[in-house]
PDB file of N, CA and C in Angstrom:
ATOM      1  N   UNK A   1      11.188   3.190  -5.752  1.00  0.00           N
ATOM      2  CA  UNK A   1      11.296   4.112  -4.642  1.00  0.00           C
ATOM      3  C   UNK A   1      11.380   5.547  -5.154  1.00  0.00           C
ATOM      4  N   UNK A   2      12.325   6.025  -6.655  1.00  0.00           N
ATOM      5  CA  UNK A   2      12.268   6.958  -6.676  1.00  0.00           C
ATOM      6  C   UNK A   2      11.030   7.786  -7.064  1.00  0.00           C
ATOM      7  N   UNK A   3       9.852   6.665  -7.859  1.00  0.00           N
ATOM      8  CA  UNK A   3       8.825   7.094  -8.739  1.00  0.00           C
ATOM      9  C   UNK A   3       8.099   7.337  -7.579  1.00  0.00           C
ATOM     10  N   UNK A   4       7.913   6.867  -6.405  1.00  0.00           N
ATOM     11  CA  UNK A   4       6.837   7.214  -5.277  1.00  0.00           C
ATOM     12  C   UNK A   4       7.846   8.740  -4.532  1.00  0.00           C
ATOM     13  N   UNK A   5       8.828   8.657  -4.743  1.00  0.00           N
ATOM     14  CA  UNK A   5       9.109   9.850  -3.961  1.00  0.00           C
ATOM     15  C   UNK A   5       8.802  11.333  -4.606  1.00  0.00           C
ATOM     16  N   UNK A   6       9.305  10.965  -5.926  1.00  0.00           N
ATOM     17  CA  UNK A   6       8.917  11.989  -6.896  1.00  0.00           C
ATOM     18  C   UNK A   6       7.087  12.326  -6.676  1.00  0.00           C
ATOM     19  N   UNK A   7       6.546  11.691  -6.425  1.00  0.00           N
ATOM     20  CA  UNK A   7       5.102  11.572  -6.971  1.00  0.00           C
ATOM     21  C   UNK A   7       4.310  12.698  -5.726  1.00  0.00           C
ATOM     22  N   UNK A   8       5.089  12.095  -4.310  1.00  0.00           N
ATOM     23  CA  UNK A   8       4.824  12.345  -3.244  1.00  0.00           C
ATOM     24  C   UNK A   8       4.913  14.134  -3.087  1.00  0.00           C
ATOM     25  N   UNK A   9       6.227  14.195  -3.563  1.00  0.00           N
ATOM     26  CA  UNK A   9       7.327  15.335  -3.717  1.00  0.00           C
ATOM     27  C   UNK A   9       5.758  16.717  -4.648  1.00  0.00           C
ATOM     28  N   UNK A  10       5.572  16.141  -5.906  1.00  0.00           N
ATOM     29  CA  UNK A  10       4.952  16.201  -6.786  1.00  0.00           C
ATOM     30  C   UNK A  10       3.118  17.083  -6.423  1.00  0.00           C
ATOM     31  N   UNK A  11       3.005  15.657  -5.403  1.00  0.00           N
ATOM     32  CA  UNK A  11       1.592  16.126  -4.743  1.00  0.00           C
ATOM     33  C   UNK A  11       1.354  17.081  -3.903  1.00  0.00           C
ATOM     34  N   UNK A  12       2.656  17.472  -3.302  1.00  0.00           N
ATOM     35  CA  UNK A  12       2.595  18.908  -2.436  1.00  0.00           C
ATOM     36  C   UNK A  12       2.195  20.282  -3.313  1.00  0.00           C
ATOM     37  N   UNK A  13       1.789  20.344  -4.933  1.00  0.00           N
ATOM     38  CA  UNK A  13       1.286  21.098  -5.207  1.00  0.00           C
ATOM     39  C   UNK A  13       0.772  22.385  -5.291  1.00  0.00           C
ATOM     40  N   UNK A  14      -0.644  21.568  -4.116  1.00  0.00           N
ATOM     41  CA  UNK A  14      -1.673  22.885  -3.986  1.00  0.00           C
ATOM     42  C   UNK A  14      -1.793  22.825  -2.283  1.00  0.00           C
ATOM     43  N   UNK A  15      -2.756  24.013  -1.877  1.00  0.00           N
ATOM     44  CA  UNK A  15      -2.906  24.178  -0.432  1.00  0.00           C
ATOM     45  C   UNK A  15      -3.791  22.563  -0.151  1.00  0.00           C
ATOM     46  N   UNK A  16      -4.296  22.511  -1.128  1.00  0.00           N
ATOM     47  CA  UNK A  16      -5.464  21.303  -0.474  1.00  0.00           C
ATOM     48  C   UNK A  16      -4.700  20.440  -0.352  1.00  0.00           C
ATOM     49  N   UNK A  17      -3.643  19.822  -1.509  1.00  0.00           N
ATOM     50  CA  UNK A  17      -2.851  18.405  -0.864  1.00  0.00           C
ATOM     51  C   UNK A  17      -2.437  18.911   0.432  1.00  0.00           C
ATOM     52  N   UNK A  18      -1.698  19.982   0.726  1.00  0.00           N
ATOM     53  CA  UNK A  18      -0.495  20.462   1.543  1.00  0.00           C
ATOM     54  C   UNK A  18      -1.682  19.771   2.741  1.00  0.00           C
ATOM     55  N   UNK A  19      -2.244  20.477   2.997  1.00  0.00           N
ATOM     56  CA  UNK A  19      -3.949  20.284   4.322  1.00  0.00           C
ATOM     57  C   UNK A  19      -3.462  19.021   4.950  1.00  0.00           C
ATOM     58  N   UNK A  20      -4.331  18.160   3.058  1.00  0.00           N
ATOM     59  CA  UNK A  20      -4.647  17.264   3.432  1.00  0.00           C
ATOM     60  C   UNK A  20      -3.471  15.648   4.132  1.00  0.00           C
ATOM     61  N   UNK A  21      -2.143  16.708   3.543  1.00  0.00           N
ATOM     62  CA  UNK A  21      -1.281  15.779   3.974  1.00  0.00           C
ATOM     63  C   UNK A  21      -0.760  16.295   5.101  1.00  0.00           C
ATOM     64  N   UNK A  22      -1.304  17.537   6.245  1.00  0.00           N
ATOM     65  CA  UNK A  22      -1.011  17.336   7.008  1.00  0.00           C
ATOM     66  C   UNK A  22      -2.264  16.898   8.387  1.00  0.00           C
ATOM     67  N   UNK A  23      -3.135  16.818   7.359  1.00  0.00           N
ATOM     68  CA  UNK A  23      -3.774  16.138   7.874  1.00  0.00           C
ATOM     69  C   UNK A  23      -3.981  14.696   8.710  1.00  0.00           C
ATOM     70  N   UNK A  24      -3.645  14.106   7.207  1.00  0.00           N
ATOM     71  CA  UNK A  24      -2.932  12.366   7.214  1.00  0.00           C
ATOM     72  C   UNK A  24      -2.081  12.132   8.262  1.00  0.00           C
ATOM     73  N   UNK A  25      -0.730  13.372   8.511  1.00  0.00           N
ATOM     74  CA  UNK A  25       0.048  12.886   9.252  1.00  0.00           C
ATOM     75  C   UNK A  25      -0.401  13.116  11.007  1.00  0.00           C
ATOM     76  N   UNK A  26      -1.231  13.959  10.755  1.00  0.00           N
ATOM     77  CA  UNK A  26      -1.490  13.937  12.410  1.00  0.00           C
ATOM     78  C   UNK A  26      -2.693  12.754  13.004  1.00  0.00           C
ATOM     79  N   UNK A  27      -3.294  12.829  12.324  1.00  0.00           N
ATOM     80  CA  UNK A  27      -3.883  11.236  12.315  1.00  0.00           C
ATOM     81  C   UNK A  27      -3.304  10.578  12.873  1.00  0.00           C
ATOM     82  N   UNK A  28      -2.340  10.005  11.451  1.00  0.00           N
ATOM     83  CA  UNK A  28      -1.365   8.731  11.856  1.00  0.00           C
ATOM     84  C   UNK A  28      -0.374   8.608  12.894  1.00  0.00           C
ATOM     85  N   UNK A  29      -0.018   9.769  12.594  1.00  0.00           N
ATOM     86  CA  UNK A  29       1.152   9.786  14.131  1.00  0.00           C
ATOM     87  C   UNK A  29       1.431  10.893  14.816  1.00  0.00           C
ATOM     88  N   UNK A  30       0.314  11.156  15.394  1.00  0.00           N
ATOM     89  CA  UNK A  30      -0.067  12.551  16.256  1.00  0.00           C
ATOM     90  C   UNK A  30       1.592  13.810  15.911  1.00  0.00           C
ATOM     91  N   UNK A  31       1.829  13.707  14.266  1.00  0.00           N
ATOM     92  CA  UNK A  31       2.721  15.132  14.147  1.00  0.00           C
ATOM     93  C   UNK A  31       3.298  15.078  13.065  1.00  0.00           C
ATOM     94  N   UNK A  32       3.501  15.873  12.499  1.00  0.00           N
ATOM     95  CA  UNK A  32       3.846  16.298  11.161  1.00  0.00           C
ATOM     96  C   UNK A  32       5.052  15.420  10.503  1.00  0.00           C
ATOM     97  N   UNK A  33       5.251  14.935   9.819  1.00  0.00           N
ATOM     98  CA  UNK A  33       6.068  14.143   9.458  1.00  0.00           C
ATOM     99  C   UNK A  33       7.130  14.870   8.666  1.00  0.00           C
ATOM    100  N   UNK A  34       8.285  15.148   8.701  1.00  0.00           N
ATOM    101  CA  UNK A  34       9.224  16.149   7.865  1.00  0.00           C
ATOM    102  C   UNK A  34       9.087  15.338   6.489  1.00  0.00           C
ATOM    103  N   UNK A  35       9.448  15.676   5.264  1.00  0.00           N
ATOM    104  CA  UNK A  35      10.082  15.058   4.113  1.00  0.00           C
ATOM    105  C   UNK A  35      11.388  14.732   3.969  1.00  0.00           C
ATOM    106  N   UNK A  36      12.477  14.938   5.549  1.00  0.00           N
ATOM    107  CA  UNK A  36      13.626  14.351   5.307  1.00  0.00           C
ATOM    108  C   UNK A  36      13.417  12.611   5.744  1.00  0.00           C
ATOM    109  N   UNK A  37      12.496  12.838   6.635  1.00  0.00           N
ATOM    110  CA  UNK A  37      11.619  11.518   7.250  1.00  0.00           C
ATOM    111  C   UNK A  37      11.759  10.370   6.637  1.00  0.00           C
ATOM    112  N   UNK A  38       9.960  10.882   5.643  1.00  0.00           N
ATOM    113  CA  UNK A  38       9.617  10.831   4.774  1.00  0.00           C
ATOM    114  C   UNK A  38      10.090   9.794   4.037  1.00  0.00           C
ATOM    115  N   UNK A  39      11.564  10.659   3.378  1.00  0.00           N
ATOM    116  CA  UNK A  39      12.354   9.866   2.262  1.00  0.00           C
ATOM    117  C   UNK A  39      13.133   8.691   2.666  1.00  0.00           C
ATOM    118  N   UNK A  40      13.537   9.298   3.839  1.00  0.00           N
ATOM    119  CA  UNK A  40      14.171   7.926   4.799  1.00  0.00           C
ATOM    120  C   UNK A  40      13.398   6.652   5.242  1.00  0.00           C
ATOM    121  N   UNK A  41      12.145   6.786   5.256  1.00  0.00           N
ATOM    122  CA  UNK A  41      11.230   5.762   5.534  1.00  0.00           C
ATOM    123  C   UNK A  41      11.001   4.833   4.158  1.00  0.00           C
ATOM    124  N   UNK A  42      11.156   6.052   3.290  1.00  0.00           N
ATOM    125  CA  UNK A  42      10.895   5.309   2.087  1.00  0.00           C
ATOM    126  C   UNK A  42      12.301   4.294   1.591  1.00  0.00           C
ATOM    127  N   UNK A  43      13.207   4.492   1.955  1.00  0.00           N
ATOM    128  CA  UNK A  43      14.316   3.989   1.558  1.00  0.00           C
ATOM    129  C   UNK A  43      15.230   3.280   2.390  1.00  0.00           C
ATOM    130  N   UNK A  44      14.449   2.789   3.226  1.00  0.00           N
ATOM    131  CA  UNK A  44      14.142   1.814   4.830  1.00  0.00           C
ATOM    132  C   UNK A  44      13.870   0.846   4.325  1.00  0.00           C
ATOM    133  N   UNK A  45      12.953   0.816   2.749  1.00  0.00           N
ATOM    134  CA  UNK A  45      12.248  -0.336   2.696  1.00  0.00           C
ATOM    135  C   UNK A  45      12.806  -1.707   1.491  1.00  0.00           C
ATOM    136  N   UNK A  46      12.870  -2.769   1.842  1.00  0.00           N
ATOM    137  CA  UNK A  46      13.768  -4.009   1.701  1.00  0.00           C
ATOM    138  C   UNK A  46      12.765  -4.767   0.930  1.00  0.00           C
ATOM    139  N   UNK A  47      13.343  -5.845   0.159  1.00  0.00           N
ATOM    140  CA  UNK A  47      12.929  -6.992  -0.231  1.00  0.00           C
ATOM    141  C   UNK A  47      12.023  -7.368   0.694  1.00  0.00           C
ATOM    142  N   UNK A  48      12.867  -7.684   1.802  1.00  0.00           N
ATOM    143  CA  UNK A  48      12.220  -8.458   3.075  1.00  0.00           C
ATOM    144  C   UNK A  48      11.288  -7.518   3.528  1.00  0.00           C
ATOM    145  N   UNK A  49      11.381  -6.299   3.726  1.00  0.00           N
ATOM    146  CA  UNK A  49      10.118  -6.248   4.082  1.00  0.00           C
ATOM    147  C   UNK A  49       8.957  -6.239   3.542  1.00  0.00           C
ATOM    148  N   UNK A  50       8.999  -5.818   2.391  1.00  0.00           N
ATOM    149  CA  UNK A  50       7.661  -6.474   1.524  1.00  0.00           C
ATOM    150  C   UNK A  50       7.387  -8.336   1.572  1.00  0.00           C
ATOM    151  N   UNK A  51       8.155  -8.447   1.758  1.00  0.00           N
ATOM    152  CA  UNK A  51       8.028  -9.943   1.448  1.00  0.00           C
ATOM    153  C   UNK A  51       7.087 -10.618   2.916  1.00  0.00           C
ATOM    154  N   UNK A  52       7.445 -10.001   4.364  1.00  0.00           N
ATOM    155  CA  UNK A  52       7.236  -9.824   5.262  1.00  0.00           C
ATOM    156  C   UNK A  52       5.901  -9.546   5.280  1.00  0.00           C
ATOM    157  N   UNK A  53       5.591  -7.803   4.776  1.00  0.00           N
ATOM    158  CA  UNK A  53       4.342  -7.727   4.685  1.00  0.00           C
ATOM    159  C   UNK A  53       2.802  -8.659   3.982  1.00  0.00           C
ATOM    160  N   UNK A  54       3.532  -9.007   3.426  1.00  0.00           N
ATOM    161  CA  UNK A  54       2.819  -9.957   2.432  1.00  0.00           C
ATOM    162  C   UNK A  54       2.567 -11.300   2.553  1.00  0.00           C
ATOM    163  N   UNK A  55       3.321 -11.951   3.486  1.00  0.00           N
ATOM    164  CA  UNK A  55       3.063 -12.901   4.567  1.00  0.00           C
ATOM    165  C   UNK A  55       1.623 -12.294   5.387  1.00  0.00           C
ATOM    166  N   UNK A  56       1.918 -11.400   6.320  1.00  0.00           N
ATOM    167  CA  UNK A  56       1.223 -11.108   6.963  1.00  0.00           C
ATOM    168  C   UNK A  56      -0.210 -10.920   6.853  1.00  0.00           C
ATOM    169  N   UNK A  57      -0.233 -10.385   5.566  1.00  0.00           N
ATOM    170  CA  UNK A  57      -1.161  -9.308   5.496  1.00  0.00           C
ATOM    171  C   UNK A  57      -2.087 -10.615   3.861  1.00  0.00           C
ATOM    172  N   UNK A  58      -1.275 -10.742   2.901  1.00  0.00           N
ATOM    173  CA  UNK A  58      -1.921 -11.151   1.651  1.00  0.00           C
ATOM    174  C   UNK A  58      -1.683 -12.693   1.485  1.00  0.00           C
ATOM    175  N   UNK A  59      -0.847 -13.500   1.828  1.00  0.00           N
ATOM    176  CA  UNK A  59      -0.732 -14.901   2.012  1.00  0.00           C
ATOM    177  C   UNK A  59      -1.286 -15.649   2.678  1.00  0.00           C
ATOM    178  N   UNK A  60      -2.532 -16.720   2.352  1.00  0.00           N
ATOM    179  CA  UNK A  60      -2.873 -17.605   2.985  1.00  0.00           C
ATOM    180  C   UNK A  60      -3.976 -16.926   3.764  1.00  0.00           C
ATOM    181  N   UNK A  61      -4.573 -16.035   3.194  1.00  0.00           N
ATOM    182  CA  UNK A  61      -5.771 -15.102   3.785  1.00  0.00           C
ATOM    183  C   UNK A  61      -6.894 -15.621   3.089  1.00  0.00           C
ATOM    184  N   UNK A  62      -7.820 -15.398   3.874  1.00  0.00           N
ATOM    185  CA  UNK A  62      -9.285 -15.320   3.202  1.00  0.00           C
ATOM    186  C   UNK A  62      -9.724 -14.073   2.521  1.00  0.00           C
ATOM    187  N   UNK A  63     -10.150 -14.247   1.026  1.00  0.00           N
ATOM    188  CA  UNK A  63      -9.836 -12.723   0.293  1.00  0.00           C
ATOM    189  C   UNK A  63     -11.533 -12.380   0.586  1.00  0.00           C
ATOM    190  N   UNK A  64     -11.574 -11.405  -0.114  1.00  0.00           N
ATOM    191  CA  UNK A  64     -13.171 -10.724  -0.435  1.00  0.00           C
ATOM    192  C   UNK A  64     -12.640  -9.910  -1.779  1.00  0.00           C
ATOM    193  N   UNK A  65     -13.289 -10.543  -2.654  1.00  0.00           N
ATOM    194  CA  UNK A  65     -13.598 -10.098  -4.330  1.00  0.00           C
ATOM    195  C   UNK A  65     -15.311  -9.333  -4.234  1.00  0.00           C
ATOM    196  N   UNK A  66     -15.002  -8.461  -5.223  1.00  0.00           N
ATOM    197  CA  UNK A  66     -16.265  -7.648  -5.503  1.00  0.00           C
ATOM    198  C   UNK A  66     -15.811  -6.959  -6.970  1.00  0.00           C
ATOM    199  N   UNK A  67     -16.815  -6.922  -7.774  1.00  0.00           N
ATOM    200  CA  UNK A  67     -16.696  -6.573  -9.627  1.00  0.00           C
ATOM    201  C   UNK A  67     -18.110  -5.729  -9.155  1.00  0.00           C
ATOM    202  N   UNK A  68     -17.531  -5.021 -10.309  1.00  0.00           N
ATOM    203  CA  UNK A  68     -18.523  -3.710 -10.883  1.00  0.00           C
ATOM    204  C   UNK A  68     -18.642  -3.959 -12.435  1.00  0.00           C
ATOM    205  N   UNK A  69     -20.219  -3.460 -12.713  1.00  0.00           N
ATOM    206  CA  UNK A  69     -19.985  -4.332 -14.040  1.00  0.00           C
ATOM    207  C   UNK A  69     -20.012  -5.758 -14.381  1.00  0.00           C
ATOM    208  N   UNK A  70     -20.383  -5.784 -15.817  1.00  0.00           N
ATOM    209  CA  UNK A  70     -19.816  -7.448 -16.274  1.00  0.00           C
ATOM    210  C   UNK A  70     -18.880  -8.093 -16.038  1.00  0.00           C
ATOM    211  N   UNK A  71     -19.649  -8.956 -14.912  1.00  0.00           N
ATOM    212  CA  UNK A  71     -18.382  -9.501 -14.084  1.00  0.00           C
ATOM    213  C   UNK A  71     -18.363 -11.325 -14.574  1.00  0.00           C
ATOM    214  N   UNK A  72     -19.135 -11.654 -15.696  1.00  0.00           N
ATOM    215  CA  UNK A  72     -18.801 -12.851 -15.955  1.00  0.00           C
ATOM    216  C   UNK A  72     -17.755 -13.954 -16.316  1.00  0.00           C
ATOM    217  N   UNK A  73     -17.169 -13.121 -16.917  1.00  0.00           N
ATOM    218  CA  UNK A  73     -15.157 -13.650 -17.544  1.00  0.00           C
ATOM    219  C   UNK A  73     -14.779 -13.250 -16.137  1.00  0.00           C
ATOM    220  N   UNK A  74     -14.942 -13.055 -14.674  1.00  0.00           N
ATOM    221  CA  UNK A  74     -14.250 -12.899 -13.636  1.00  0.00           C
ATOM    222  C   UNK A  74     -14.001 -14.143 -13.052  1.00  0.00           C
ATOM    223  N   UNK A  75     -12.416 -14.668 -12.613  1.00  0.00           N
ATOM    224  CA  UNK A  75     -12.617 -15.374 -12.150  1.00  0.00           C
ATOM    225  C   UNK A  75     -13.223 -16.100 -10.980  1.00  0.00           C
ATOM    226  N   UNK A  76     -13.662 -17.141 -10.498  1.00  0.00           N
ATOM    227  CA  UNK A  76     -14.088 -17.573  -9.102  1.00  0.00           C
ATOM    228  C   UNK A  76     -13.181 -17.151  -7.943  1.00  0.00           C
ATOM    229  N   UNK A  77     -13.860 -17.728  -6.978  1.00  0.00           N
ATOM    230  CA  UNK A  77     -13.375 -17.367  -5.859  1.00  0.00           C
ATOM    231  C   UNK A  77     -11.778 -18.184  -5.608  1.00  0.00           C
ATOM    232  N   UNK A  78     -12.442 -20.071  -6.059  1.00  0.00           N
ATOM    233  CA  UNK A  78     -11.407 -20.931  -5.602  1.00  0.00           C
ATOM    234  C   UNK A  78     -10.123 -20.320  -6.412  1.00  0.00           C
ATOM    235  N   UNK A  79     -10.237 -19.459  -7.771  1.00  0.00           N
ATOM    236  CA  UNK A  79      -8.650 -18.895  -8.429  1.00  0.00           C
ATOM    237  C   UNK A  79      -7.987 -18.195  -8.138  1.00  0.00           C
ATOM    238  N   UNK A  80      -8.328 -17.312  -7.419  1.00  0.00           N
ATOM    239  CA  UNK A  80      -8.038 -16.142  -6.324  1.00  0.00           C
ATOM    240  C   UNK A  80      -7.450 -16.778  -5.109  1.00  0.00           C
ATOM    241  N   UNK A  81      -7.763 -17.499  -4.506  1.00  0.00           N
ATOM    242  CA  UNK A  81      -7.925 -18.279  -3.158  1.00  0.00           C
ATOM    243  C   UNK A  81      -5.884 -18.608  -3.768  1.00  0.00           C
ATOM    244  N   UNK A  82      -6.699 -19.965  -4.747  1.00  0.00           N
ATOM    245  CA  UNK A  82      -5.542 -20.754  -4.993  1.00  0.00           C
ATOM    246  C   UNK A  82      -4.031 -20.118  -5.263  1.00  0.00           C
ATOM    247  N   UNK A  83      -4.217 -18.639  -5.874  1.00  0.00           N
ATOM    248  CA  UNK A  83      -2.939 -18.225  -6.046  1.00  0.00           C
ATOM    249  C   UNK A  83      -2.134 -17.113  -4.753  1.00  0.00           C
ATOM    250  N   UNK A  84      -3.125 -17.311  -3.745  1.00  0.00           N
ATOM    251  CA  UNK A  84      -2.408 -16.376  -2.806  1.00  0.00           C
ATOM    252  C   UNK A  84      -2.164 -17.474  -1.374  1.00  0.00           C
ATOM    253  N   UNK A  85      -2.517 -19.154  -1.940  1.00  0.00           N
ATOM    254  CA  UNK A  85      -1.828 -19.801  -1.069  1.00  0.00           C
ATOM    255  C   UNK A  85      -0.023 -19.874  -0.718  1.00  0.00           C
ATOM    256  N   UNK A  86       0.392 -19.785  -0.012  1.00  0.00           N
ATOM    257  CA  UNK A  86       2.041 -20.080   0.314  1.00  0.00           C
ATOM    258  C   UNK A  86       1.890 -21.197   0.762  1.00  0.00           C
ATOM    259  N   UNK A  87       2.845 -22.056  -0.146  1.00  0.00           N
ATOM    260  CA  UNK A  87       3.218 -23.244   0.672  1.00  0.00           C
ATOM    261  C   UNK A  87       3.922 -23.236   1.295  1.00  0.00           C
ATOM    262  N   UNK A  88       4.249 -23.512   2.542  1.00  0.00           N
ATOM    263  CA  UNK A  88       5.701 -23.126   3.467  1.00  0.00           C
ATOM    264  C   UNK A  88       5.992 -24.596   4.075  1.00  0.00           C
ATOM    265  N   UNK A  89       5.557 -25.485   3.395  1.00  0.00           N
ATOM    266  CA  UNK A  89       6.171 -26.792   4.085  1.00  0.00           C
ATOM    267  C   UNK A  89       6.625 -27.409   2.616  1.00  0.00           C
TER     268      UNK A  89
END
């Protein structure tokens, strides 16, 4: 948490991040997002909810693989598949 806050903190930089991150935020949630927010959102975040997300979103999904390059030592599809099954029974 602290290495993404720092990083975040970090990227405010130049005018172009500054823009472009207020860009991002009006997008996402029609208004500027403070950095007291921000940090609080970041430090909102739990075991569970990753664990949560990752249910949702990366477990027991149908993936899509794509290589650039020599992609022969890549594994297949079924190895990929097989390790993002959850067994939940």
């Amino acid at each position: 948490k602290n290495q993404l806050k720092a990083s975040l903190l970090m990227f405010q930089d130049s005018t172009q991040a500054v823009a472009e991150s207020i860009g991002r935020d009006l997008l996402m949630h029609g208004r500027r997002i403070p950095k007291a927010e921000l940090m609080a959102r970041i430090d909102a975040v739990t075991a569970d909810t990753i664990r949560d997300v990752a249910d949702k979103f990366i477990y027991d999904k149908c993936m899509v693989v794509a290589a650039a390059g020599d992609a022969q030592f890549m594994p297949d599809y079924n190895w990929f598949r097989r390790r993002s099954y959850l067994l939940r029974y």
